[in-house]
PDB file of N, CA and C in Angstrom:
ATOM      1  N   UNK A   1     135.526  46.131  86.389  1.00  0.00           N
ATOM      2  CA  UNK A   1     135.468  47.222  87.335  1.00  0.00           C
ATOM      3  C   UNK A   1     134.618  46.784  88.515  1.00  0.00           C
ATOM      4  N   UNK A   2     135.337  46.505  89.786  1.00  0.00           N
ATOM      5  CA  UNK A   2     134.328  46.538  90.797  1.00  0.00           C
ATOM      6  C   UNK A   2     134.180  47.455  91.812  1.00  0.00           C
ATOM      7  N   UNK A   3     133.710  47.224  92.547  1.00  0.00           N
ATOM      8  CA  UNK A   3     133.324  48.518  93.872  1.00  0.00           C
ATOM      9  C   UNK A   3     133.918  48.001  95.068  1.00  0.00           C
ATOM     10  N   UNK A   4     134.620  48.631  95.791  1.00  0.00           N
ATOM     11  CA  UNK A   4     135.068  49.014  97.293  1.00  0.00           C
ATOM     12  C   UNK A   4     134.328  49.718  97.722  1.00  0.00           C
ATOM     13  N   UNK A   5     134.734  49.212  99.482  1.00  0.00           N
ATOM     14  CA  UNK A   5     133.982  50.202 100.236  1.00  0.00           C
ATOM     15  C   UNK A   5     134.939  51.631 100.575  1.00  0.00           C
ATOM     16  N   UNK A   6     134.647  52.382 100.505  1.00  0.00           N
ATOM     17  CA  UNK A   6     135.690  53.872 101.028  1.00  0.00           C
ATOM     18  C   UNK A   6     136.082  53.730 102.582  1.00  0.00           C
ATOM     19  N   UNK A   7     137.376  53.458 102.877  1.00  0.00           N
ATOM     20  CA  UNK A   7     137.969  53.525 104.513  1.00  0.00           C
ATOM     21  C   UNK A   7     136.836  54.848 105.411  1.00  0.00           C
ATOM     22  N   UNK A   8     136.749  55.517 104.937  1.00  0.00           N
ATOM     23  CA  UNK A   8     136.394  56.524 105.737  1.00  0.00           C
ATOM     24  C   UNK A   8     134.370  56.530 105.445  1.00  0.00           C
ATOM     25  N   UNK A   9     133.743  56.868 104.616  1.00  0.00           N
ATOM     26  CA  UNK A   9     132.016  57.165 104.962  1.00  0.00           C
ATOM     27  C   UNK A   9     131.744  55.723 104.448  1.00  0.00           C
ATOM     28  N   UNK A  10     132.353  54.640 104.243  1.00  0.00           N
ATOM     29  CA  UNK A  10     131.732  53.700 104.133  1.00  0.00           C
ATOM     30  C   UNK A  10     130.667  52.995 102.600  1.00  0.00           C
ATOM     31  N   UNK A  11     130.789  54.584 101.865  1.00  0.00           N
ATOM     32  CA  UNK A  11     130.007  54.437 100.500  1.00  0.00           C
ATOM     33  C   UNK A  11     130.538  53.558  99.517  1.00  0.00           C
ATOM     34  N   UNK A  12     129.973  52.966  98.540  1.00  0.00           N
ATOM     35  CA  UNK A  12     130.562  51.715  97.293  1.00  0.00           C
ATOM     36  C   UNK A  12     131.104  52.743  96.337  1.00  0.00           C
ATOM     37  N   UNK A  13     132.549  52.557  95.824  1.00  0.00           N
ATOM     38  CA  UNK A  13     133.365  53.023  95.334  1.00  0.00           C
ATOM     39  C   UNK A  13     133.469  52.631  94.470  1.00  0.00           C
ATOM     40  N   UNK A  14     134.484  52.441  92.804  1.00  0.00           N
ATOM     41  CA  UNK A  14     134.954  52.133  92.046  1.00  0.00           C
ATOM     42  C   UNK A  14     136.065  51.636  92.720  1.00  0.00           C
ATOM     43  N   UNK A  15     136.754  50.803  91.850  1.00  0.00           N
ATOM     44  CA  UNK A  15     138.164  50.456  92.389  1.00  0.00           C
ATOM     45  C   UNK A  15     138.944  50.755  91.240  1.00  0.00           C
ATOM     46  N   UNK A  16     138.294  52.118  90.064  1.00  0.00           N
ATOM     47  CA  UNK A  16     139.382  52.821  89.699  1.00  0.00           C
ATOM     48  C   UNK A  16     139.562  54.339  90.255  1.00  0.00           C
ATOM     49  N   UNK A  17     138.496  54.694  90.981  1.00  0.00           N
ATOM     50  CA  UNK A  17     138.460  55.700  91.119  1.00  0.00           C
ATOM     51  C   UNK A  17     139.591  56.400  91.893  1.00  0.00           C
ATOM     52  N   UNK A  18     140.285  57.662  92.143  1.00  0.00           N
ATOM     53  CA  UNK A  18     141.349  58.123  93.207  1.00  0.00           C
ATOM     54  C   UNK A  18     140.959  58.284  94.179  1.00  0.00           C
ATOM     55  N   UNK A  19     139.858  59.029  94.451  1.00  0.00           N
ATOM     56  CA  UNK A  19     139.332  59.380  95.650  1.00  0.00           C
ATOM     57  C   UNK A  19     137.611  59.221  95.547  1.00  0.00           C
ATOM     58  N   UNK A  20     136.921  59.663  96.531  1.00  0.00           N
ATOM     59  CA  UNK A  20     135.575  58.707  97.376  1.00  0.00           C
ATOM     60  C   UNK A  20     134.708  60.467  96.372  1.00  0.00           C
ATOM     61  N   UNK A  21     134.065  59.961  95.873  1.00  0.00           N
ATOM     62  CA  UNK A  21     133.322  60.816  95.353  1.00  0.00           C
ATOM     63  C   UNK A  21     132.327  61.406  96.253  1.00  0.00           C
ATOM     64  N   UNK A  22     132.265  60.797  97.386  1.00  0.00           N
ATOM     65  CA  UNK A  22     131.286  61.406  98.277  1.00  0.00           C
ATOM     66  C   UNK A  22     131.624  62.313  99.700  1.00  0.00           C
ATOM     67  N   UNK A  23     132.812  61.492 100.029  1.00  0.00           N
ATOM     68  CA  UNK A  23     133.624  62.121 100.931  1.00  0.00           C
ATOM     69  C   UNK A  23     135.181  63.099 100.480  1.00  0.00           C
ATOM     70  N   UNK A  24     135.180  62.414  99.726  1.00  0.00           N
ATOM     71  CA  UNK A  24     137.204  63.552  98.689  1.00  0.00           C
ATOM     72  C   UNK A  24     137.955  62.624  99.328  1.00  0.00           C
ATOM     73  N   UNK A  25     137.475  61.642  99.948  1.00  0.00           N
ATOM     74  CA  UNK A  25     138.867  60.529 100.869  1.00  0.00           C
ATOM     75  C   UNK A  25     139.600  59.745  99.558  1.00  0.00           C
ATOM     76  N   UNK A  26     140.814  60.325  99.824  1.00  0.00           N
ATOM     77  CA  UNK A  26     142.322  59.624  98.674  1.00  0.00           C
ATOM     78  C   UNK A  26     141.952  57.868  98.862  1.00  0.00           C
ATOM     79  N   UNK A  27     142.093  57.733  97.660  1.00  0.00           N
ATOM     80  CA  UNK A  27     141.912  56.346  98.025  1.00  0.00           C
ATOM     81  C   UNK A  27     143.190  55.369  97.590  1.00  0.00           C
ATOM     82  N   UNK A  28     144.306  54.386  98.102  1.00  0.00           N
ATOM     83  CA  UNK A  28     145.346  54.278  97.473  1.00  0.00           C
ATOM     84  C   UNK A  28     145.027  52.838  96.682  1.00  0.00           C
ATOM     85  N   UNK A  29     146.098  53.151  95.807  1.00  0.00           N
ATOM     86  CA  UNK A  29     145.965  51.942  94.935  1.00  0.00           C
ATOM     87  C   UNK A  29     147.416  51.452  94.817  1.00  0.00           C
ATOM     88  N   UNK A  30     148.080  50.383  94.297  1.00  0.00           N
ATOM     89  CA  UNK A  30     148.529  49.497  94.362  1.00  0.00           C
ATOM     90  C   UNK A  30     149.323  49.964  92.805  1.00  0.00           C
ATOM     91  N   UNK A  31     149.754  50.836  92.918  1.00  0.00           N
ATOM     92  CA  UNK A  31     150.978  51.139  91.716  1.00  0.00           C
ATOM     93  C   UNK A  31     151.978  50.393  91.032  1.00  0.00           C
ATOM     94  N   UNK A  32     152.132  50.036  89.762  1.00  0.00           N
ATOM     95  CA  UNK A  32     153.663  49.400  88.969  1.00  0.00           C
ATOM     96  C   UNK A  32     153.908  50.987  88.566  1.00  0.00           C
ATOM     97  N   UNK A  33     155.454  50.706  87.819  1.00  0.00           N
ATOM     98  CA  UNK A  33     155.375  51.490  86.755  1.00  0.00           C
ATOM     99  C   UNK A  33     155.204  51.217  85.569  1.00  0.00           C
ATOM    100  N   UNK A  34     154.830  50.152  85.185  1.00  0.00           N
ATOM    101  CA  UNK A  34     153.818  50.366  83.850  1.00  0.00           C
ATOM    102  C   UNK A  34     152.522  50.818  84.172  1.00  0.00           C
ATOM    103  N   UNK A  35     151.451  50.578  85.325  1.00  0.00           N
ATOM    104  CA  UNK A  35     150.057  51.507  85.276  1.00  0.00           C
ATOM    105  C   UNK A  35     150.553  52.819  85.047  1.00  0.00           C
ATOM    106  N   UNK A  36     151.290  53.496  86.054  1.00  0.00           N
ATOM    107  CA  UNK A  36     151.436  54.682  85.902  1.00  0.00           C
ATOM    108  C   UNK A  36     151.942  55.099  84.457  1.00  0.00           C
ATOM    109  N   UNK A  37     152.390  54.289  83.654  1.00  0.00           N
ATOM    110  CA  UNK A  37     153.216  54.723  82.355  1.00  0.00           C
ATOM    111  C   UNK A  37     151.505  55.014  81.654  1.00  0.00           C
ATOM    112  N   UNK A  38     150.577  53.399  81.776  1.00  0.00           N
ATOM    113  CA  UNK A  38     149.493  53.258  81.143  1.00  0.00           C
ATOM    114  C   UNK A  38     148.440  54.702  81.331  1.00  0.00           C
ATOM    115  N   UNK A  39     148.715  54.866  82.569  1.00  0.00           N
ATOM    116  CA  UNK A  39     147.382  56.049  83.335  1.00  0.00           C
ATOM    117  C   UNK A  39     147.817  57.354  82.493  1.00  0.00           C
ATOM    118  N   UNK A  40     148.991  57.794  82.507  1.00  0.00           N
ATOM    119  CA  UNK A  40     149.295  59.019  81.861  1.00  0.00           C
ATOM    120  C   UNK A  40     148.875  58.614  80.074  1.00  0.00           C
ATOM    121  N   UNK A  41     149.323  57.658  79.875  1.00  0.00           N
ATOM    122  CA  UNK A  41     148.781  57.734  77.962  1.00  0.00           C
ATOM    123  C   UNK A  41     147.342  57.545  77.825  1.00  0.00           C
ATOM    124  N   UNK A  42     146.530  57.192  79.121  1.00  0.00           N
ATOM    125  CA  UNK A  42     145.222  57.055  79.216  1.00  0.00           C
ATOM    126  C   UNK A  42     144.531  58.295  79.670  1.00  0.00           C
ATOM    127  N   UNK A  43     144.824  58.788  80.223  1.00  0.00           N
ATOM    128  CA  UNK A  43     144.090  59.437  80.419  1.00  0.00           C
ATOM    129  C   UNK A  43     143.580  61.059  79.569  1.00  0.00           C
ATOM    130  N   UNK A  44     142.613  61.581  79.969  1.00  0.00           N
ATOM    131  CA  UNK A  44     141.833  62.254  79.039  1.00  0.00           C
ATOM    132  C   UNK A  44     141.681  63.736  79.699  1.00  0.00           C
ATOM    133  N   UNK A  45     142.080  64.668  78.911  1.00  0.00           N
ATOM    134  CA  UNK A  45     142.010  65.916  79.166  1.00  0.00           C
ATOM    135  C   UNK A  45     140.654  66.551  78.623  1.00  0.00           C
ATOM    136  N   UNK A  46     139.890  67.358  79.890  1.00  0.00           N
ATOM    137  CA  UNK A  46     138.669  68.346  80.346  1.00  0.00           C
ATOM    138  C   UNK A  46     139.129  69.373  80.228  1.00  0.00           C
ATOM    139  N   UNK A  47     138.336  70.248  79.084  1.00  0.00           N
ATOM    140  CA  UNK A  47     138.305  71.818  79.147  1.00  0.00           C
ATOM    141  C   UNK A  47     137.182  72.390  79.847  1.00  0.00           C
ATOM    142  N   UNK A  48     137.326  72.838  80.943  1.00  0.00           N
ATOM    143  CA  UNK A  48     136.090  73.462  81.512  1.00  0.00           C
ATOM    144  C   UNK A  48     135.808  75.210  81.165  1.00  0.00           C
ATOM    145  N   UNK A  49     134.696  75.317  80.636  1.00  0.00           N
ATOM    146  CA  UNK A  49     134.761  76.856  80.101  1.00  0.00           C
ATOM    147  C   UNK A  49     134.298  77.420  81.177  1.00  0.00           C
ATOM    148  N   UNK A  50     134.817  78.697  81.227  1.00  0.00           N
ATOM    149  CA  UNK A  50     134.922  79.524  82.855  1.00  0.00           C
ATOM    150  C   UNK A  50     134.731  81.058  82.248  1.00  0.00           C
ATOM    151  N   UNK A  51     133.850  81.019  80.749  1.00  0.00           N
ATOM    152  CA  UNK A  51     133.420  82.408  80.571  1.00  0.00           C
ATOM    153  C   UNK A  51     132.363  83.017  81.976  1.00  0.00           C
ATOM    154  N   UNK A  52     132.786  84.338  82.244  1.00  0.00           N
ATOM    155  CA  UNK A  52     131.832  84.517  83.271  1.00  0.00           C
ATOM    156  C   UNK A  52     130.570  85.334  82.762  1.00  0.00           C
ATOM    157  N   UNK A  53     130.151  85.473  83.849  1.00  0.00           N
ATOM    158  CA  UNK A  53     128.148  85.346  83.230  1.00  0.00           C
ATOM    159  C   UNK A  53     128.145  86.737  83.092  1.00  0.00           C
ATOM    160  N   UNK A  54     128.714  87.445  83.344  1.00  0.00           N
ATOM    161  CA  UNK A  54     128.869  88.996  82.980  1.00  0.00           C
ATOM    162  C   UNK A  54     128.652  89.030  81.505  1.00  0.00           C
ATOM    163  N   UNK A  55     129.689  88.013  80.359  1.00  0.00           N
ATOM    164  CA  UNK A  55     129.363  88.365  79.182  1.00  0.00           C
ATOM    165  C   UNK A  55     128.606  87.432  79.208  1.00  0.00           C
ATOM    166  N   UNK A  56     127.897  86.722  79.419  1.00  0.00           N
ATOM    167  CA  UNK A  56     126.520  86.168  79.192  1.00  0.00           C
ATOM    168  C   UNK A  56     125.626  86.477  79.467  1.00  0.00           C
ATOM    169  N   UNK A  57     125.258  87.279  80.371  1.00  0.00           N
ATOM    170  CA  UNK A  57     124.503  88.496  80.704  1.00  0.00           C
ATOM    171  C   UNK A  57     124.542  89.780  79.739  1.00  0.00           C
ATOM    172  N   UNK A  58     125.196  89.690  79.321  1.00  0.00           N
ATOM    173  CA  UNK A  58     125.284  91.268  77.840  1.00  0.00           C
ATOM    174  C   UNK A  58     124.805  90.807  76.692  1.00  0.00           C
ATOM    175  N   UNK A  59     125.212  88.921  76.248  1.00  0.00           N
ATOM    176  CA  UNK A  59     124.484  88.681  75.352  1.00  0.00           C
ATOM    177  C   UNK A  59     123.028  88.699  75.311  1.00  0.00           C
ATOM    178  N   UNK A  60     122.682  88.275  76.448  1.00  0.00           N
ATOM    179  CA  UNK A  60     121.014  87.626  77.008  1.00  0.00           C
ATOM    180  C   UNK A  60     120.502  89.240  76.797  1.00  0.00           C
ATOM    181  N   UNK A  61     121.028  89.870  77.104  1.00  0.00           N
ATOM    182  CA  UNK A  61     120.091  91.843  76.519  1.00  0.00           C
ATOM    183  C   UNK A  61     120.497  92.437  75.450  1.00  0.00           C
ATOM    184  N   UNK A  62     121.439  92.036  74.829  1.00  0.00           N
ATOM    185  CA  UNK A  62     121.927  92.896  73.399  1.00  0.00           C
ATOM    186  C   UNK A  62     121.165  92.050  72.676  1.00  0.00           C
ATOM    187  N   UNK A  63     121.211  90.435  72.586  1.00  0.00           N
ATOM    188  CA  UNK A  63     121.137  89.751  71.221  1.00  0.00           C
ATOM    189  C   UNK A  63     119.371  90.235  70.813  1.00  0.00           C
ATOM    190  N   UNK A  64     118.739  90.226  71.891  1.00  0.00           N
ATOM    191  CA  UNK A  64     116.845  90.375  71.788  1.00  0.00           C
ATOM    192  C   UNK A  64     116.940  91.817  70.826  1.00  0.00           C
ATOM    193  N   UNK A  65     117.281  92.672  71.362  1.00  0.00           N
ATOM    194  CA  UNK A  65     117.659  93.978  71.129  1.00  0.00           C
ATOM    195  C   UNK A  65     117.979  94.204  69.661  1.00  0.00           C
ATOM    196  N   UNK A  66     119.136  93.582  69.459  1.00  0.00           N
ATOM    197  CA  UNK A  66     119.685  93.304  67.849  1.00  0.00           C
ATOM    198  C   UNK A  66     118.695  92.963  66.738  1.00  0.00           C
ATOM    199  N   UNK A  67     118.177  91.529  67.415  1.00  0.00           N
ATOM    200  CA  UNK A  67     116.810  90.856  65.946  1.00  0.00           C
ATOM    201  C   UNK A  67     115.389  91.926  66.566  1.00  0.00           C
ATOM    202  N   UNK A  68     115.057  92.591  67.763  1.00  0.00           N
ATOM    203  CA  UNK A  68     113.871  93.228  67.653  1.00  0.00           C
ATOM    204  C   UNK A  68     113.869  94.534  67.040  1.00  0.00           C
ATOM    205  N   UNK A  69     114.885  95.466  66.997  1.00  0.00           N
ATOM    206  CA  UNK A  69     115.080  96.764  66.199  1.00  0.00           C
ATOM    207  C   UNK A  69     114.455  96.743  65.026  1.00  0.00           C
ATOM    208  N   UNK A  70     114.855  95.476  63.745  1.00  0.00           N
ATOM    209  CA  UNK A  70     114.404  95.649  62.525  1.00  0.00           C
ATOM    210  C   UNK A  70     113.065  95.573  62.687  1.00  0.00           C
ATOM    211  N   UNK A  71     112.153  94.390  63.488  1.00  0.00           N
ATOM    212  CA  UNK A  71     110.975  94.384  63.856  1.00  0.00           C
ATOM    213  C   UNK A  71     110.403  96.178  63.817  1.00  0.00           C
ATOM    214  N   UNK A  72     110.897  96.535  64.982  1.00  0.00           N
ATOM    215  CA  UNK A  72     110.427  97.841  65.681  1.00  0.00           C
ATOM    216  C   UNK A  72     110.002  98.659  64.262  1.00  0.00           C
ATOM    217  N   UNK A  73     111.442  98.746  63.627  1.00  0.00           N
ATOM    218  CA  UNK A  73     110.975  99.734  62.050  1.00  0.00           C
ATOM    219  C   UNK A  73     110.538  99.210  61.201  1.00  0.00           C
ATOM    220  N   UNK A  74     110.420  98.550  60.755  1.00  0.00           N
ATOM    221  CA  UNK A  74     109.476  97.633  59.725  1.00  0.00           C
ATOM    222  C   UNK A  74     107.715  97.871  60.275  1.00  0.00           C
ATOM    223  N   UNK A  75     107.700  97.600  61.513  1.00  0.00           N
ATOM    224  CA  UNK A  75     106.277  97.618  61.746  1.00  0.00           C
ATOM    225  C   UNK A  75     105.932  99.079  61.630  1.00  0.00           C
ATOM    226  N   UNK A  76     106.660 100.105  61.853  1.00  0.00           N
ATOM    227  CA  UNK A  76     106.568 101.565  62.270  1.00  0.00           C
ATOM    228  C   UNK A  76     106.024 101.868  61.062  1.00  0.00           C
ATOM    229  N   UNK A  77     106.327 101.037  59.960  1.00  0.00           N
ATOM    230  CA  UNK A  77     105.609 101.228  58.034  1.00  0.00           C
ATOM    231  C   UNK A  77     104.257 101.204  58.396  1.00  0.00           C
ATOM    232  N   UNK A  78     103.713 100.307  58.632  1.00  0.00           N
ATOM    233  CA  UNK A  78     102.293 100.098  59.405  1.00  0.00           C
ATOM    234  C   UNK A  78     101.552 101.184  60.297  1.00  0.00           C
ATOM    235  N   UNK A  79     102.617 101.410  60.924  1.00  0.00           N
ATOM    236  CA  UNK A  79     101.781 102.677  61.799  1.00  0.00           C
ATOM    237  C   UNK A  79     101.330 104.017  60.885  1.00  0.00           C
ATOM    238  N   UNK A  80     102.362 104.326  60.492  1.00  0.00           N
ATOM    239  CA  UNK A  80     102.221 105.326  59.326  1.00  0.00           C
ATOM    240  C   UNK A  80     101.259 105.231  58.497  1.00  0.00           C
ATOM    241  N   UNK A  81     100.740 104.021  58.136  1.00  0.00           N
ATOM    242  CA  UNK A  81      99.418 104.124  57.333  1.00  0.00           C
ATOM    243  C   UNK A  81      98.396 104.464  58.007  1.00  0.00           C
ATOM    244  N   UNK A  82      98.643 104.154  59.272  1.00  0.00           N
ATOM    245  CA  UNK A  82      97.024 104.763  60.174  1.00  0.00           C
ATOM    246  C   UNK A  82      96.967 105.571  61.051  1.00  0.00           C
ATOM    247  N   UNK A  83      98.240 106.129  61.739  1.00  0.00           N
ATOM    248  CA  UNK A  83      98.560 106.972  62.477  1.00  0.00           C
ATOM    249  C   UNK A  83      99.561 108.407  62.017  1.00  0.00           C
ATOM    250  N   UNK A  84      99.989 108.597  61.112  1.00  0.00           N
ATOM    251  CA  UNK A  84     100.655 109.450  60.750  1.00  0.00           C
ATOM    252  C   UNK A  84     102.016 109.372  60.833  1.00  0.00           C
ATOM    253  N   UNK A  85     102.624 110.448  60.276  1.00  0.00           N
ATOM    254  CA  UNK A  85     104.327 110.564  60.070  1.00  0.00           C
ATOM    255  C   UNK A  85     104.808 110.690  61.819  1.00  0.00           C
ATOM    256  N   UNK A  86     104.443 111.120  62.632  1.00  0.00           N
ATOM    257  CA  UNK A  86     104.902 111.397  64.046  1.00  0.00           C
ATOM    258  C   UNK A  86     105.329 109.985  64.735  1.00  0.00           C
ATOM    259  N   UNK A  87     104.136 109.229  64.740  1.00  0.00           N
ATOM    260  CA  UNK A  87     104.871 108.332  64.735  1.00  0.00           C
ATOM    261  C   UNK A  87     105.839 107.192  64.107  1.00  0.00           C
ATOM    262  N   UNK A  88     105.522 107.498  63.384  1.00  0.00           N
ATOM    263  CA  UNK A  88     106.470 106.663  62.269  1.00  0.00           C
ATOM    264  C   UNK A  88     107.883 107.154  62.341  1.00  0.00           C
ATOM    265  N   UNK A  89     107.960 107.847  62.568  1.00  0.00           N
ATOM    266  CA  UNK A  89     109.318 108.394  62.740  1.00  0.00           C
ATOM    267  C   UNK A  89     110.385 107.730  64.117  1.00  0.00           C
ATOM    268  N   UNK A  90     109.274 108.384  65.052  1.00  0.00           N
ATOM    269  CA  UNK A  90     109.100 107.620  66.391  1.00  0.00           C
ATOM    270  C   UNK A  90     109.950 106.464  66.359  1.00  0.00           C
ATOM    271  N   UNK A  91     108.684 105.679  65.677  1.00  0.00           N
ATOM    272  CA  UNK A  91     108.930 103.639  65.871  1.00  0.00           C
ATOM    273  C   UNK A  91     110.417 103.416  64.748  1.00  0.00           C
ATOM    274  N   UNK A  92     110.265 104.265  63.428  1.00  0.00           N
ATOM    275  CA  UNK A  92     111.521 104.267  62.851  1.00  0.00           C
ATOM    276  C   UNK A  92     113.173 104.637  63.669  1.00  0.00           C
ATOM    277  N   UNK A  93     113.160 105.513  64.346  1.00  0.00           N
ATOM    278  CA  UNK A  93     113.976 106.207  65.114  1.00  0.00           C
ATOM    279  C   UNK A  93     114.621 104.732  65.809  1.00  0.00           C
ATOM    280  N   UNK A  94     113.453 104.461  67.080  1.00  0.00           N
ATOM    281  CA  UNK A  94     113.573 103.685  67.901  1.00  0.00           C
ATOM    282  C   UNK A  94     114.005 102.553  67.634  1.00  0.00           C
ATOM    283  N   UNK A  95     113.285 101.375  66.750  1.00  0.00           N
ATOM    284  CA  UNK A  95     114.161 100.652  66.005  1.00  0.00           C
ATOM    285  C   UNK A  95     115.312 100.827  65.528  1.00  0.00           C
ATOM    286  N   UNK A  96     115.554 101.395  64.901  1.00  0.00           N
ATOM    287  CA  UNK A  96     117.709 101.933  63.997  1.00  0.00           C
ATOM    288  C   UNK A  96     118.584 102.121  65.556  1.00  0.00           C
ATOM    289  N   UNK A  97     117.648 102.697  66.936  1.00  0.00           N
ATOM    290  CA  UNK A  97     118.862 102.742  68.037  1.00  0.00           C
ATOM    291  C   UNK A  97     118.566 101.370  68.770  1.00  0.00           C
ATOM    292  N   UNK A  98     117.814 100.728  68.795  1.00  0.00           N
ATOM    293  CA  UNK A  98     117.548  99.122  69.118  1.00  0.00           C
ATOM    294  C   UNK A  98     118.801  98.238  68.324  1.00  0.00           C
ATOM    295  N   UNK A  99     118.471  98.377  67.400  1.00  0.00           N
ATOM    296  CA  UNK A  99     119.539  97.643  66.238  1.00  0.00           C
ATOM    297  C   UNK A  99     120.924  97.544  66.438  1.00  0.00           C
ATOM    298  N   UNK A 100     121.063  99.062  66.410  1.00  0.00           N
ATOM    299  CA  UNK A 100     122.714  99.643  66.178  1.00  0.00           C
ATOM    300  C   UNK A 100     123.635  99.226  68.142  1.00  0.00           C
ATOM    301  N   UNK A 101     122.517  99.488  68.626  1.00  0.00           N
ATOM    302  CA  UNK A 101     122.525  99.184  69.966  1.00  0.00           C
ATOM    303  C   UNK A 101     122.769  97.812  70.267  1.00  0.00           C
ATOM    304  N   UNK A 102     122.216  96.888  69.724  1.00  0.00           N
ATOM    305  CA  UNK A 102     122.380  95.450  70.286  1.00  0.00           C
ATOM    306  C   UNK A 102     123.453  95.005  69.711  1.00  0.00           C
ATOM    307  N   UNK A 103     123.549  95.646  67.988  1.00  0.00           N
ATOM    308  CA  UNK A 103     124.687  95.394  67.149  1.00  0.00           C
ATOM    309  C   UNK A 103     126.297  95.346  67.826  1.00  0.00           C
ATOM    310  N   UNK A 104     126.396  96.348  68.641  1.00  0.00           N
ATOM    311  CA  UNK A 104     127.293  96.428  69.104  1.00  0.00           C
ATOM    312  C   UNK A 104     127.464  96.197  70.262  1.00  0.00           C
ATOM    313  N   UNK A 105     126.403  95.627  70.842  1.00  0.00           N
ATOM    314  CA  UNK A 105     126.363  94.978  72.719  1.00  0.00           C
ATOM    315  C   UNK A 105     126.866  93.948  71.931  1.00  0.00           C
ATOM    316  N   UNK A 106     126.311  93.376  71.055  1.00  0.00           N
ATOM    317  CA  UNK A 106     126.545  91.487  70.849  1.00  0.00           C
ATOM    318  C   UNK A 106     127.885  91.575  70.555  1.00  0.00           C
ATOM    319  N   UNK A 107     128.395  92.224  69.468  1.00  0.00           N
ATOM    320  CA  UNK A 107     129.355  92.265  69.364  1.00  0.00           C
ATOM    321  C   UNK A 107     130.679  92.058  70.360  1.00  0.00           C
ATOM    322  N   UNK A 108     130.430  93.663  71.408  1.00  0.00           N
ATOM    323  CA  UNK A 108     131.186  93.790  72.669  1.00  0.00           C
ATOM    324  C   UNK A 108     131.410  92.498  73.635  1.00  0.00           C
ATOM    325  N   UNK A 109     129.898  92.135  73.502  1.00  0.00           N
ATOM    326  CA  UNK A 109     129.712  90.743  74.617  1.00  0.00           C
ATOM    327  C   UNK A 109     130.458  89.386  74.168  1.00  0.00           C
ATOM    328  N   UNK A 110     130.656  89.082  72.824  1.00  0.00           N
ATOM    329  CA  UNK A 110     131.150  88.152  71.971  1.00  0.00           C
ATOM    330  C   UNK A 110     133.014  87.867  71.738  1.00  0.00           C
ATOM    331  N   UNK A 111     133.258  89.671  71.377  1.00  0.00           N
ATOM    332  CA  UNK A 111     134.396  89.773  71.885  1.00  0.00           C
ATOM    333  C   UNK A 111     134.952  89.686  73.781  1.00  0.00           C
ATOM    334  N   UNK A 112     134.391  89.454  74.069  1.00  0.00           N
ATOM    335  CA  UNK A 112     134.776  89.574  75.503  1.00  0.00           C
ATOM    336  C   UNK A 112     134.641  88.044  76.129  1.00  0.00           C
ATOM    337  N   UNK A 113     133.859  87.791  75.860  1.00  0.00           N
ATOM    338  CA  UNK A 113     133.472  86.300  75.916  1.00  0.00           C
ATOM    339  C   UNK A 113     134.853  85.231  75.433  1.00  0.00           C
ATOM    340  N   UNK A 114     135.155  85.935  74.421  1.00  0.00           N
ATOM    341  CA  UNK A 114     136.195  85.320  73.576  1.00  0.00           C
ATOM    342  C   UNK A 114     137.413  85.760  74.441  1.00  0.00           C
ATOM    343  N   UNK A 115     137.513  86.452  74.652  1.00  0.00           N
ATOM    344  CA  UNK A 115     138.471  87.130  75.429  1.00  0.00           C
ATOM    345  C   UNK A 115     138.949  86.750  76.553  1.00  0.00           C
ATOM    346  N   UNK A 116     138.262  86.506  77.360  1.00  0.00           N
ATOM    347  CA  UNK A 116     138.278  86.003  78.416  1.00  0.00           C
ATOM    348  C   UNK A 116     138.046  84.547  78.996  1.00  0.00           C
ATOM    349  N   UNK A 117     137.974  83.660  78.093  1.00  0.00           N
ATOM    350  CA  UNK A 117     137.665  82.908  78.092  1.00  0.00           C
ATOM    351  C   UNK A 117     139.099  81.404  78.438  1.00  0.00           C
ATOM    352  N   UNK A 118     138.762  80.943  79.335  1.00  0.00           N
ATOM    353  CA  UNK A 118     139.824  80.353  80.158  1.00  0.00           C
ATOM    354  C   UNK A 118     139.580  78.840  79.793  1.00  0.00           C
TER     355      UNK A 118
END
């Protein structure tokens, strides 16, 4: 593999490359039809994932949401020993809609993700 210069900005090229990575200038090459037979069985197919950040953005606030709920009520046991049933209820409450809440953001966000996904 060596380097050319690109006709047009002058930068060191590959001399497999198609075009000038710096400028997009086509660069021609010197075709049989066996390369071209070779280039198509050679070459290598890129999946670029094009989920958009919308559902990656729903995960990034549901998923915290999801694992901190059980936190929230579990600790709310604790409160109750030193603060009373009012709050305990409270921190119990709040946790189970943390939970059930993220449960089904992640979910939503996961399916959608999947969904949309190009």
């Amino acid at each position: 593999m060596a380097l050319t210069k690109c006709p047009e900005c002058q930068s060191e090229v590959s001399d497999q490359a198609l075009i000038c990575p710096k400028c997009g200038f086509p660069l021609e090459k010197e075709t049989s039809p066996e390369s071209d037979v070779n280039k198509i069985v050679e070459e290598k197919i890129q999946t670029i994932q094009l989920t958009g950040k919308k559902w990656k953005r729903m995960k990034l606030i549901f998923v915290p949401m999801f694992i901190f709920g059980p936190f929230l009520s579990l600790s709310s046991l604790f409160v109750f020993l030193f603060f009373g049933v009012e709050l305990f209820i409270v921190g119990f409450l709040l946790g189970g809609i943390l939970f059930f809440v993220g449960l089904i953001g992640t979910i939503i966000a996961s399916f959608g993700a999947w969904w949309h996904y190009r």
